[in-house]
N, C-alpha and C. Protein backbone atom coordinates (compact mmCIF):
# COMPACT_ATOMS: atom_id res chain seq x y z
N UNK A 1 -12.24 37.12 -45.15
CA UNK A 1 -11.02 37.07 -44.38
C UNK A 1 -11.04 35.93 -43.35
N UNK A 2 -11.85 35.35 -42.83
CA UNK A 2 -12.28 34.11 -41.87
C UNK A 2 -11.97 32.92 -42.97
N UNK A 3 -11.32 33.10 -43.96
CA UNK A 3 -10.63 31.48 -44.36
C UNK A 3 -9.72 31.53 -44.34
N UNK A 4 -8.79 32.87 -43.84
CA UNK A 4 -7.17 32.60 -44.05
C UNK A 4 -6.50 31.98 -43.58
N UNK A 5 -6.97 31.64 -42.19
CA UNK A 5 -6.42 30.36 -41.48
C UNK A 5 -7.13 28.84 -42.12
N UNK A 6 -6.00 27.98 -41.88
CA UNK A 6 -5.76 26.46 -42.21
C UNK A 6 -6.25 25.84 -41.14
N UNK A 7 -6.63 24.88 -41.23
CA UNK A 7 -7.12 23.57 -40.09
C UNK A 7 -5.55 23.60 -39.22
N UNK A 8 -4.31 23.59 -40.25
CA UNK A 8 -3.25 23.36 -39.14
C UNK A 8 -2.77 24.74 -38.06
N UNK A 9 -3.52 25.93 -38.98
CA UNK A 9 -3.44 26.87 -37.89
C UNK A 9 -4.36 26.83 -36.76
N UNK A 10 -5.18 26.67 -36.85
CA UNK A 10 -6.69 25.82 -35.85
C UNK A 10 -6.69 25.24 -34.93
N UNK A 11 -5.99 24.01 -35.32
CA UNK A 11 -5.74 23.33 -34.19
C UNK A 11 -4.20 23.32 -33.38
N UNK A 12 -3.52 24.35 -33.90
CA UNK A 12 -2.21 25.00 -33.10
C UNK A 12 -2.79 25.84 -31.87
N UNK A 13 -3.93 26.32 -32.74
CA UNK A 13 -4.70 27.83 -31.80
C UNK A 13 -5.38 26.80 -30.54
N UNK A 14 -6.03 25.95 -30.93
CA UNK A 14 -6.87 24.88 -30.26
C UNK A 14 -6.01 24.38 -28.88
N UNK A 15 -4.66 23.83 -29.33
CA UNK A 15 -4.00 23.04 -28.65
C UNK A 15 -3.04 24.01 -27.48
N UNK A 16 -3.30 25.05 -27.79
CA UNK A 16 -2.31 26.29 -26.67
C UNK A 16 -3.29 26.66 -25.80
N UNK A 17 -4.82 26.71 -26.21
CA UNK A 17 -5.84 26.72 -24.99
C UNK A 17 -5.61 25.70 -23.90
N UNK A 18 -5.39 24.59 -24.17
CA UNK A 18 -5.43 23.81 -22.87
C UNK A 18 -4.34 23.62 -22.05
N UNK A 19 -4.29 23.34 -21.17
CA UNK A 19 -3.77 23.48 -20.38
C UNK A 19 -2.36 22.19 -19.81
N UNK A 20 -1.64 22.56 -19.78
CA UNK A 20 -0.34 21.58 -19.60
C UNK A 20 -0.20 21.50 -18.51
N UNK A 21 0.29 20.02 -17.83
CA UNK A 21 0.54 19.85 -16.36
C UNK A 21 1.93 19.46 -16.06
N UNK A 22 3.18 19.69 -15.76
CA UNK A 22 4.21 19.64 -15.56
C UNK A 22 4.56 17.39 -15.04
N UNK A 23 3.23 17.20 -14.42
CA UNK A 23 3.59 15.95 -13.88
C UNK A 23 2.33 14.69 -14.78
N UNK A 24 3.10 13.63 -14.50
CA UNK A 24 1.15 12.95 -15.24
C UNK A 24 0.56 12.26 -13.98
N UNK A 25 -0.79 12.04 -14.41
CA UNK A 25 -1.53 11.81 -13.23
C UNK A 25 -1.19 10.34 -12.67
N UNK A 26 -1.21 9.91 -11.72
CA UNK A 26 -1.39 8.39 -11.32
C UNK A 26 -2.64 8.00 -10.77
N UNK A 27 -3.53 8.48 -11.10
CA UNK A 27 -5.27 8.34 -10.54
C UNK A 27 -5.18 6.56 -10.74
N UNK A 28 -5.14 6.16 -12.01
CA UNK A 28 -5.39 5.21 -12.08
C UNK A 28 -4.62 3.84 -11.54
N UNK A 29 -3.62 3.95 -11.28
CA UNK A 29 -2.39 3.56 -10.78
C UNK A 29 -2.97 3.13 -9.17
N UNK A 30 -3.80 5.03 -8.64
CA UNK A 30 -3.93 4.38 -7.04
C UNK A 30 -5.01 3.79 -7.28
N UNK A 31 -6.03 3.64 -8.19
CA UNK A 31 -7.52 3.46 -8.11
C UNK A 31 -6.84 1.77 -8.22
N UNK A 32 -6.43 1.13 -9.28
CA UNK A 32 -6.10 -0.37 -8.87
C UNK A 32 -5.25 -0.53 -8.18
N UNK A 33 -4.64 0.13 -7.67
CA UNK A 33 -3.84 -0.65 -6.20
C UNK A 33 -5.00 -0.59 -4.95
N UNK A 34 -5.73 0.04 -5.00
CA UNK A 34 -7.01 0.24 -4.64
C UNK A 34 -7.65 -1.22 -4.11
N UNK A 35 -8.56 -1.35 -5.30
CA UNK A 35 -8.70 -2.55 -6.04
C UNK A 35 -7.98 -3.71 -5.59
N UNK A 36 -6.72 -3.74 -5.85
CA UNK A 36 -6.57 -4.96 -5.88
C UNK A 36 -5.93 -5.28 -4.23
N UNK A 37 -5.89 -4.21 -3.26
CA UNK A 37 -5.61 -4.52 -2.19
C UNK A 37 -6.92 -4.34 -1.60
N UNK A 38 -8.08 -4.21 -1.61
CA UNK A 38 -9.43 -4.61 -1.29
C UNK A 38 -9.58 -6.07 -1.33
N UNK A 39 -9.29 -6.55 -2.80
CA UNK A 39 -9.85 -7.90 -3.40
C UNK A 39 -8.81 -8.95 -3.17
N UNK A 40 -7.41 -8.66 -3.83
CA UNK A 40 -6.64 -9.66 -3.76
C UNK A 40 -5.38 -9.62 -2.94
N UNK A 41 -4.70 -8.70 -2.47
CA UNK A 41 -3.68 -8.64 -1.52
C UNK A 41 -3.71 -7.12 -0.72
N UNK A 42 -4.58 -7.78 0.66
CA UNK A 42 -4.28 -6.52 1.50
C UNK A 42 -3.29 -5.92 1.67
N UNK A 43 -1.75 -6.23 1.71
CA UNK A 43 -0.38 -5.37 1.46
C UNK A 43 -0.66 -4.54 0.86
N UNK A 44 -1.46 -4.15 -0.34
CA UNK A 44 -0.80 -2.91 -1.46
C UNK A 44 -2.02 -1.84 -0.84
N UNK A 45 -2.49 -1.84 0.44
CA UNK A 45 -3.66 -0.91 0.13
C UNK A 45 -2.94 0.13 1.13
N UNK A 46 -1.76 0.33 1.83
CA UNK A 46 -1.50 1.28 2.39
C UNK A 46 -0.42 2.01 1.14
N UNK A 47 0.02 1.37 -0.13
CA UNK A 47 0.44 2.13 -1.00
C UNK A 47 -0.02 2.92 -2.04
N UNK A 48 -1.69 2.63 -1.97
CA UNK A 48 -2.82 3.39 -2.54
C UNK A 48 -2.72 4.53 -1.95
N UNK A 49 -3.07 3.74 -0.54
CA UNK A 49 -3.50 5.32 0.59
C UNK A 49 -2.21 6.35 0.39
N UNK A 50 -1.35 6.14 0.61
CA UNK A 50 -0.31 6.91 0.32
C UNK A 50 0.02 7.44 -1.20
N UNK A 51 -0.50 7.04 -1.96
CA UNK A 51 0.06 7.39 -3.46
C UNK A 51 -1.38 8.30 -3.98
N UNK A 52 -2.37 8.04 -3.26
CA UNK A 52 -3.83 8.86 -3.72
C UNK A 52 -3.59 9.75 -2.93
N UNK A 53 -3.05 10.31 -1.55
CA UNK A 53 -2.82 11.33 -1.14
C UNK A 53 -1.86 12.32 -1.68
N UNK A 54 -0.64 11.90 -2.24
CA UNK A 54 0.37 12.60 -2.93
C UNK A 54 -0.50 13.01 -4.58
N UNK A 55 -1.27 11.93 -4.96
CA UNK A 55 -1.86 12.61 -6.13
C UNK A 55 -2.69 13.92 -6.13
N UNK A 56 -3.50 13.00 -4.94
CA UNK A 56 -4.89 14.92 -4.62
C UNK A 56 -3.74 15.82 -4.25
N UNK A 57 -2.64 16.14 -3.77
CA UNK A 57 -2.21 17.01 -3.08
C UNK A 57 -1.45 17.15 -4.41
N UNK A 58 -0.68 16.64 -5.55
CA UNK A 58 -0.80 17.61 -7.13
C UNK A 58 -1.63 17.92 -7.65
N UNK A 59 -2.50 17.52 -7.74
CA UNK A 59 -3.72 18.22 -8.58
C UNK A 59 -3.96 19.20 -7.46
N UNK A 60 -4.07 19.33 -6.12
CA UNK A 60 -4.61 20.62 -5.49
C UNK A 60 -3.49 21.95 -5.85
N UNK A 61 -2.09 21.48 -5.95
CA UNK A 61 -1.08 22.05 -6.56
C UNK A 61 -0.98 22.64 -7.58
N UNK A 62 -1.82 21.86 -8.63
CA UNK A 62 -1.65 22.46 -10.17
C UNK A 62 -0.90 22.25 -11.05
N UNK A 63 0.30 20.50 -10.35
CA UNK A 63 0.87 20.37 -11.03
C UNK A 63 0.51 18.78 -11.84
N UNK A 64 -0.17 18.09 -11.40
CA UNK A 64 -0.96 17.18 -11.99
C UNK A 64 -3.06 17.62 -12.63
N UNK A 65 -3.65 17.23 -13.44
CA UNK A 65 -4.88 17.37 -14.21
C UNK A 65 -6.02 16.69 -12.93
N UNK A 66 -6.78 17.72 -12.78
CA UNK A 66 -7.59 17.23 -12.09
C UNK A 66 -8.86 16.66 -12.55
N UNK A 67 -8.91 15.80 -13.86
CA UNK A 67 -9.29 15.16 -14.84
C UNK A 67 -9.71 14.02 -13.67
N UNK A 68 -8.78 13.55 -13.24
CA UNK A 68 -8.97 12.02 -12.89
C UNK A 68 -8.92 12.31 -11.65
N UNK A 69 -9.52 13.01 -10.93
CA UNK A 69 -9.23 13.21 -9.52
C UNK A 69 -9.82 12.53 -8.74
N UNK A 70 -11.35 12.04 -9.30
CA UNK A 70 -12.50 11.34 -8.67
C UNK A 70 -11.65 9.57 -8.11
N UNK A 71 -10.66 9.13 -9.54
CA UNK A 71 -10.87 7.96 -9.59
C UNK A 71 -9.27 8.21 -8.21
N UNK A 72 -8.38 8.90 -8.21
CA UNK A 72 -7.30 9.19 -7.53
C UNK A 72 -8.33 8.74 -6.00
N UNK A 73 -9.07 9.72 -5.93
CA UNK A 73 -10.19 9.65 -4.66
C UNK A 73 -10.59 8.45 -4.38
N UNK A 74 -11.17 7.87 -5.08
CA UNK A 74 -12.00 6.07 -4.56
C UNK A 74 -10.77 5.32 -4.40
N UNK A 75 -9.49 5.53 -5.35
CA UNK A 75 -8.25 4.80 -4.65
C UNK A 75 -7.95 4.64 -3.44
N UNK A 76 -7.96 6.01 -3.03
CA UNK A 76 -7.19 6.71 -1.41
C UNK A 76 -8.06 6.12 -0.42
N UNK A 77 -9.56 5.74 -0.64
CA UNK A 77 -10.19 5.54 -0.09
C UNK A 77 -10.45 4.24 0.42
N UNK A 78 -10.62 3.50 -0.84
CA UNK A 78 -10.55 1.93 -0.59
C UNK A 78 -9.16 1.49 0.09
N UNK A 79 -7.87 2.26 -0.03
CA UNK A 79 -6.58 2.00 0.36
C UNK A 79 -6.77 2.19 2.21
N UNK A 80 -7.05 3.36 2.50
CA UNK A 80 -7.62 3.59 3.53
C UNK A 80 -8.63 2.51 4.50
N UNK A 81 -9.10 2.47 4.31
CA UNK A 81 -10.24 1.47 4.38
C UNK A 81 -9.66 0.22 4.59
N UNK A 82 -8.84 -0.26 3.85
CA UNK A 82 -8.68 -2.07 3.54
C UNK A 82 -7.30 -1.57 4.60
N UNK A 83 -6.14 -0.45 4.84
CA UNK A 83 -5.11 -0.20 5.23
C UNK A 83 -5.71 -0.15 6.88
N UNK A 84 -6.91 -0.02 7.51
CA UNK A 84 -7.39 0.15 8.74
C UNK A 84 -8.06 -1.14 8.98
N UNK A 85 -8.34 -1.94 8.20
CA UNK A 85 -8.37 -3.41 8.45
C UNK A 85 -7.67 -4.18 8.36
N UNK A 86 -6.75 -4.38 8.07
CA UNK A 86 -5.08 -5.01 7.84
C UNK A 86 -4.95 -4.82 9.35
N UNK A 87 -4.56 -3.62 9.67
CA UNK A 87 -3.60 -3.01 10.99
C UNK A 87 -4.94 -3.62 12.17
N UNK A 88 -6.24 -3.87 12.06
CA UNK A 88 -7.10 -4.28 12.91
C UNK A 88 -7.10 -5.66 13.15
N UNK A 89 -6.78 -6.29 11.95
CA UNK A 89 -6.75 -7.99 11.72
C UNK A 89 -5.15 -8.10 12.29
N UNK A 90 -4.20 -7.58 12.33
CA UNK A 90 -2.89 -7.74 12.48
C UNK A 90 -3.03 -7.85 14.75
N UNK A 91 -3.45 -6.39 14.85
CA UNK A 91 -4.14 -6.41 16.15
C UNK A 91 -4.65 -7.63 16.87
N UNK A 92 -5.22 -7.87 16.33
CA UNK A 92 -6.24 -9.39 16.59
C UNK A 92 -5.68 -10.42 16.80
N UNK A 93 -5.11 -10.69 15.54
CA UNK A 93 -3.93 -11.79 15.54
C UNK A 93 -3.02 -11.58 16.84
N UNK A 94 -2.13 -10.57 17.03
CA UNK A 94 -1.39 -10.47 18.15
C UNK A 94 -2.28 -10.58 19.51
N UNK A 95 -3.11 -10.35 18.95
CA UNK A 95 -3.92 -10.35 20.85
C UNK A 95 -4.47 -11.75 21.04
N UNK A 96 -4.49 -12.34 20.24
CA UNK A 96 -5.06 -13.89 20.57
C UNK A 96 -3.60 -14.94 20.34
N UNK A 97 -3.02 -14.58 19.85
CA UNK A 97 -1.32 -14.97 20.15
C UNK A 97 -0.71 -14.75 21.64
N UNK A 98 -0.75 -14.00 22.19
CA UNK A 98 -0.50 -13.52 23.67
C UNK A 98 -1.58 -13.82 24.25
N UNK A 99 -2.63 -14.25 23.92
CA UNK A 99 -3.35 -14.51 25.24
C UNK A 99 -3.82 -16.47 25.54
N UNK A 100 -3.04 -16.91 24.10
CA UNK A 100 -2.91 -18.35 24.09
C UNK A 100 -2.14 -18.98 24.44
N UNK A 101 -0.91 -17.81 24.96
CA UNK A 101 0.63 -18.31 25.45
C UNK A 101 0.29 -18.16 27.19
């Protein structure tokens, strides 16, 4: 009786185990804006920071896969990071502008 099912019943049975997420992830999306506002244009790294926070906070939701959560994470992070040196170098600039006038 264990052959009556078909490979196409199998992997119907297979494919209803896992699990569906209403949204898709953008892990990778923040991980190179990440990236490339580290390396090549500090502008995009406060849209990491902001777009890796809205990601962890779906996947903490349940409505995005917490598959890629790690790489969502080093996004938010490097965005963070390069987004608090921007606003420090911006600082700087203004303070040696006003104090040359």
């Amino acid at each position: 009786m264990a052959g009556q099912y078909s490979n196409q019943d199998r992997s119907a049975q297979d494919s209803s185990r896992a699990p569906s997420y209403p949204e898709p992830s953008q892990a990778t999306t923040v991980l190179v804006l990440g990236l490339l506002g580290m390396l090549v244009f500090p502008p995009l790294a406060p849209f990491a920071w902001a777009m890796g926070t809205q990601e962890l906070r779906a996947v903490d939701a349940g409505r995005r896969s917490p598959e890629n959560r790690q790489l969502a994470r080093v996004g938010q992070v490097l965005g963070a990071v390069m987004s608090l040196l921007l606003i420090l170098f911006v600082v700087l600039v203004f303070g040696l502008v006003l104090i040359s006038i």
